[in-house]
N, C-alpha and C. Protein backbone atom coordinates (compact mmCIF):
# COMPACT_ATOMS: atom_id res chain seq x y z
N UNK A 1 104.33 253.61 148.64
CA UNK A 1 104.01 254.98 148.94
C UNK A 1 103.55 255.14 150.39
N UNK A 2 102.78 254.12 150.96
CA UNK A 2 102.59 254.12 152.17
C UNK A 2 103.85 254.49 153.52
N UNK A 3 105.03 253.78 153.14
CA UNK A 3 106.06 253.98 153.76
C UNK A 3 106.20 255.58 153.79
N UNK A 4 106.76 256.01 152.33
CA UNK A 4 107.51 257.21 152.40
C UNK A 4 106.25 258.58 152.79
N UNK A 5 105.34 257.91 152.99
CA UNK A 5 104.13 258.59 153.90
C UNK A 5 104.29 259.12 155.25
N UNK A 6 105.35 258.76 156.00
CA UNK A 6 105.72 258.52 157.33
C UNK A 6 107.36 259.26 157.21
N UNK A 7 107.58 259.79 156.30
CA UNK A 7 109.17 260.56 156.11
C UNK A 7 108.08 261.79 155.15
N UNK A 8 108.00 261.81 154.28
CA UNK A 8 107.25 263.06 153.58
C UNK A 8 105.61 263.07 153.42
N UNK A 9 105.09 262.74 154.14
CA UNK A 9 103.72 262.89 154.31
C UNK A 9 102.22 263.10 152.70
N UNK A 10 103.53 264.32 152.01
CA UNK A 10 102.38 265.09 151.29
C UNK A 10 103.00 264.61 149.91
N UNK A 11 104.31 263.44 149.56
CA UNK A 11 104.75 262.89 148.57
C UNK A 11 103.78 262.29 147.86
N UNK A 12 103.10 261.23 148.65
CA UNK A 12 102.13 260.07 148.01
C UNK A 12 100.93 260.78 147.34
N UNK A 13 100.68 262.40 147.83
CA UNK A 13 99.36 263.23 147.45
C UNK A 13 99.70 263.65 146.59
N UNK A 14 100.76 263.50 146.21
CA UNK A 14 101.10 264.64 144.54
C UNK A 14 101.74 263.44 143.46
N UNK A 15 100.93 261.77 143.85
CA UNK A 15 100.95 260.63 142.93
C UNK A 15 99.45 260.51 142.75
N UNK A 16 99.66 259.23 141.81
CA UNK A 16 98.29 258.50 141.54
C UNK A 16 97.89 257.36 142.64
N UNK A 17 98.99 257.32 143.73
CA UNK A 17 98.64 256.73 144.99
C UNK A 17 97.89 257.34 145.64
N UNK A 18 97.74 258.79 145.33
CA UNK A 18 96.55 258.87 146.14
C UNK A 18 95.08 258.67 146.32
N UNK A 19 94.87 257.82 145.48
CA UNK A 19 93.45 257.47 145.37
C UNK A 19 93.54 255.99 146.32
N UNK A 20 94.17 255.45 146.74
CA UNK A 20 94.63 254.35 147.10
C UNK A 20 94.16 254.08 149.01
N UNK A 21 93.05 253.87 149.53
CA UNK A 21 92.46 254.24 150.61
C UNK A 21 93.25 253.75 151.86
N UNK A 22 94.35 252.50 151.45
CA UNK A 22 95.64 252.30 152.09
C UNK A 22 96.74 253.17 152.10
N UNK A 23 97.19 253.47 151.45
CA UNK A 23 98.23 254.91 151.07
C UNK A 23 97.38 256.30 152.01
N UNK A 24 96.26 256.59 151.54
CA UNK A 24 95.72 257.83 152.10
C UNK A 24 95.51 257.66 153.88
N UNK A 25 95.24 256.08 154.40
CA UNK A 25 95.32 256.05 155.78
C UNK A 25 96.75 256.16 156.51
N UNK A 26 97.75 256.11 155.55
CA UNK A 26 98.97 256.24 156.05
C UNK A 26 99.22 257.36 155.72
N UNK A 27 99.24 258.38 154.98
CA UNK A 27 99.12 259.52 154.70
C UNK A 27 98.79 260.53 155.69
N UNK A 28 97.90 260.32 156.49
CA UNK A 28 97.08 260.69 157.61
C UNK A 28 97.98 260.22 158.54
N UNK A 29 98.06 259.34 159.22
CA UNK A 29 98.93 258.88 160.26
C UNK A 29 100.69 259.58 160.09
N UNK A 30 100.89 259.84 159.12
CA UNK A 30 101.97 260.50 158.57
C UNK A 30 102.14 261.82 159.16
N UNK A 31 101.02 262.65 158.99
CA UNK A 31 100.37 264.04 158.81
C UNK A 31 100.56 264.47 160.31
N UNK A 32 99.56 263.25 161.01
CA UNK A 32 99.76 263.77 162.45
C UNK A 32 100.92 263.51 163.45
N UNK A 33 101.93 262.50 162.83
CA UNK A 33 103.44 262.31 163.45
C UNK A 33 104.21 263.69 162.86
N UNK A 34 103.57 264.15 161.93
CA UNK A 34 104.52 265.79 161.55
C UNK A 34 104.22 266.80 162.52
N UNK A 35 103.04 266.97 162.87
CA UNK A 35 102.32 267.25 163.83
C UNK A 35 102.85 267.50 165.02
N UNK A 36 103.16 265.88 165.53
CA UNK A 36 103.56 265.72 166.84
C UNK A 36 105.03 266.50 166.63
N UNK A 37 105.72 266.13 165.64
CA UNK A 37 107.01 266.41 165.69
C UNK A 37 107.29 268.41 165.78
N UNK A 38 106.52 268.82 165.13
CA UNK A 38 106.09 270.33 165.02
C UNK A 38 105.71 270.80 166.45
N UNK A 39 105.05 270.14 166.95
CA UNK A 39 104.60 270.41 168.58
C UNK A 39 106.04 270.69 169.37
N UNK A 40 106.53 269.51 169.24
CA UNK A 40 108.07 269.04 169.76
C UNK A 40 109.19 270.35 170.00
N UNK A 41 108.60 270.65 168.66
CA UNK A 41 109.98 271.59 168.48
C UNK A 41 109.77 272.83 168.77
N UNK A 42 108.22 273.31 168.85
CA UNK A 42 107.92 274.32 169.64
C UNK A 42 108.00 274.32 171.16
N UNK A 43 107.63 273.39 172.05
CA UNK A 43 107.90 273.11 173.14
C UNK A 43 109.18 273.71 173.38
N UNK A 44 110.47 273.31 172.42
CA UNK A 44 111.82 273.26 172.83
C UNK A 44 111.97 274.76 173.00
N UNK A 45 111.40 275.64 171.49
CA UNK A 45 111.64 276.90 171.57
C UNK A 45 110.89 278.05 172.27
N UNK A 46 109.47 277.56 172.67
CA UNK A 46 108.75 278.53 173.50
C UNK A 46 109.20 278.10 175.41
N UNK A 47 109.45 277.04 175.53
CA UNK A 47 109.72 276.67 177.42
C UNK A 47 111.46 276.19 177.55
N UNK A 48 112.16 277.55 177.53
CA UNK A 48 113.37 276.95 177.57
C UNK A 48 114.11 275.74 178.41
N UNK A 49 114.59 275.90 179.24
CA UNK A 49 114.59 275.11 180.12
C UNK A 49 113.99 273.43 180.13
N UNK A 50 112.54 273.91 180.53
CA UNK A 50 111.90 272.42 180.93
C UNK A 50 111.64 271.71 179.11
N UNK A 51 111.69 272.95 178.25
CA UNK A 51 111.64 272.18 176.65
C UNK A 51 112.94 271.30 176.30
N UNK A 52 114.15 271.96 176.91
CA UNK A 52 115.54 271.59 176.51
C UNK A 52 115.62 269.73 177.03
N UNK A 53 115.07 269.61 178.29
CA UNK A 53 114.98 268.64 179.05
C UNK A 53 113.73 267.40 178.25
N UNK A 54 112.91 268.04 177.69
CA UNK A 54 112.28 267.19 177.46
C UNK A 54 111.77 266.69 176.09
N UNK A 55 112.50 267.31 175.22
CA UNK A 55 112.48 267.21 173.91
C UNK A 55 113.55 266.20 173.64
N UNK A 56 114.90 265.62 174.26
CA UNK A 56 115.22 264.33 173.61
C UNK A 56 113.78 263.02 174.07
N UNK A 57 113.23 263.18 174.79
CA UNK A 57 112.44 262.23 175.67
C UNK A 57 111.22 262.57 173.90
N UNK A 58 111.01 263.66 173.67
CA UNK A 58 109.72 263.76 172.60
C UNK A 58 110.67 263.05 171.51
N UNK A 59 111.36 263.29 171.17
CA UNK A 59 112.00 262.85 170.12
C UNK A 59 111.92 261.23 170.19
N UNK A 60 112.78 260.75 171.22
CA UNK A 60 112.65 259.26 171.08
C UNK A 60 111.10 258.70 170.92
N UNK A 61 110.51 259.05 171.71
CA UNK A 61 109.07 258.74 171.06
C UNK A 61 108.23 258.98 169.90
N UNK A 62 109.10 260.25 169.33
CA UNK A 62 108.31 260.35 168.40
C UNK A 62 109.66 259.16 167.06
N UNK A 63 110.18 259.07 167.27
CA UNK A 63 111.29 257.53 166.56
C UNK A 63 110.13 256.33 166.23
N UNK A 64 110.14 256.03 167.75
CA UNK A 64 109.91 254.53 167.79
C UNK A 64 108.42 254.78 167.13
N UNK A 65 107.36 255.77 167.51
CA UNK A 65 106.05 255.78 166.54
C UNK A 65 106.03 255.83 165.07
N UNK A 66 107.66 256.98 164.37
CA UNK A 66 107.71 256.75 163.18
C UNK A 66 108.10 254.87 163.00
N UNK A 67 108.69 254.42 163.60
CA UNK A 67 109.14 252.95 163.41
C UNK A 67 108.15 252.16 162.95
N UNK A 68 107.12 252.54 164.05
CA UNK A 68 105.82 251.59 164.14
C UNK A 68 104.79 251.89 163.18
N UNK A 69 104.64 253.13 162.80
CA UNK A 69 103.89 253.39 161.52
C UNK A 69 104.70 252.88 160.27
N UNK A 70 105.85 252.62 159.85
CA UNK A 70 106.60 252.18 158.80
C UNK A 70 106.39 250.45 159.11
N UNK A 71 106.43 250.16 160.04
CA UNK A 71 105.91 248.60 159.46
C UNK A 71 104.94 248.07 160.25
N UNK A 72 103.60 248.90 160.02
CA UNK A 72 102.37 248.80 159.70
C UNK A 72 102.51 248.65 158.04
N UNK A 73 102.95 249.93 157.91
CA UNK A 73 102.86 250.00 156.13
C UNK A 73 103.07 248.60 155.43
N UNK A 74 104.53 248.35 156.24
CA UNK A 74 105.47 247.23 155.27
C UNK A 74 104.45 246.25 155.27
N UNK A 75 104.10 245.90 156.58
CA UNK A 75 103.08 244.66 157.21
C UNK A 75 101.66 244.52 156.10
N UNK A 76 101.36 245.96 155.81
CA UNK A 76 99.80 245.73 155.57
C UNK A 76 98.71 246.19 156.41
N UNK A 77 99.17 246.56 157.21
CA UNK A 77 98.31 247.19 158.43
C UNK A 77 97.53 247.99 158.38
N UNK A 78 96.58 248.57 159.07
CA UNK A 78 95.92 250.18 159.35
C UNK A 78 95.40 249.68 160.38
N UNK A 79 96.90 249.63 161.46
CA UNK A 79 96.86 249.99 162.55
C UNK A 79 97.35 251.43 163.06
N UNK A 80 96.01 252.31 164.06
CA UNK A 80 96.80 253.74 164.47
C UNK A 80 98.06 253.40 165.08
N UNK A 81 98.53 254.61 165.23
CA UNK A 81 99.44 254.90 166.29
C UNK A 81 99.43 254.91 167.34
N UNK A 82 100.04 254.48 168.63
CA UNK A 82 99.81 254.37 169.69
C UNK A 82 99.11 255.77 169.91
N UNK A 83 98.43 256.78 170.87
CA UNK A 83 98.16 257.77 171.59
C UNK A 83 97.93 258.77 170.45
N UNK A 84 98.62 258.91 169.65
CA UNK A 84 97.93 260.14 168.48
C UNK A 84 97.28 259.71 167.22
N UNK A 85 97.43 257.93 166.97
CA UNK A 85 96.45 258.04 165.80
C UNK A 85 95.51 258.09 165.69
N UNK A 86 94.96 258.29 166.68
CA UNK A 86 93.40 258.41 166.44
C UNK A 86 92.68 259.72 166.43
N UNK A 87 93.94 260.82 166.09
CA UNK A 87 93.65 262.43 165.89
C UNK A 87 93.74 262.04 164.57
N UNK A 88 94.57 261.04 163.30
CA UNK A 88 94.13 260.95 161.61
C UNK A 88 93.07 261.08 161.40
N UNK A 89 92.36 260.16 162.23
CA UNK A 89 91.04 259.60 161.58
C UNK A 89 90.44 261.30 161.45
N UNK A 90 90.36 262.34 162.18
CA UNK A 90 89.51 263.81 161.74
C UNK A 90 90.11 264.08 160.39
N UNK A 91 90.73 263.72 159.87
CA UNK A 91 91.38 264.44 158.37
C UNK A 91 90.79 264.09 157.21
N UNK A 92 90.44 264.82 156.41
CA UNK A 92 89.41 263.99 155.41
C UNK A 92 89.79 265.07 153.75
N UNK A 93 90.90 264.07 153.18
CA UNK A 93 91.01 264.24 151.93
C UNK A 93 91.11 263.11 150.48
């Protein structure tokens, strides 16, 4: 559940994984890569131009962080995310 935490965020919350304080830290780290990705796509549509230009550049980064949060999971980890995981840790469910 930890994995598919990092593709659907709010899946593992509507299991009995969610009591699971591994699952719920990936859950969170999940939450705020939706986040980032939501940011992304506003950028594109509120700053035409300089959004058009710089949204494949958000995108690839926001890839390789989904990458790196998926094998944390696989690994065992609760390691953040480079530069935004440490906006999870405010989330508290």
């Amino acid at each position: 559940m930890a994995i598919v935490a990092y593709i659907l965020f709010f899946i593992p919350l509507l299991t009995d994984a969610k009591n699971d304080p591994f699952v719920k830290y990936h859950v969170k780290q999940g939450l705020v890569l939706f986040i980032y990705f939501a940011i992304a796509w506003i950028v594109v549509n509120v700053i035409p131009v300089v959004g058009w230009v710089l949204y494949p550049v958000l995108e690839i980064i926001g890839i390789v962080l989904l990458v790196l949060g998926i094998l944390n999971a696989i690994n065992g980890k609760e390691k953040p995310l480079p530069v935004i995981g440490k906006y999870a840790e405010k989330f508290n469910f």
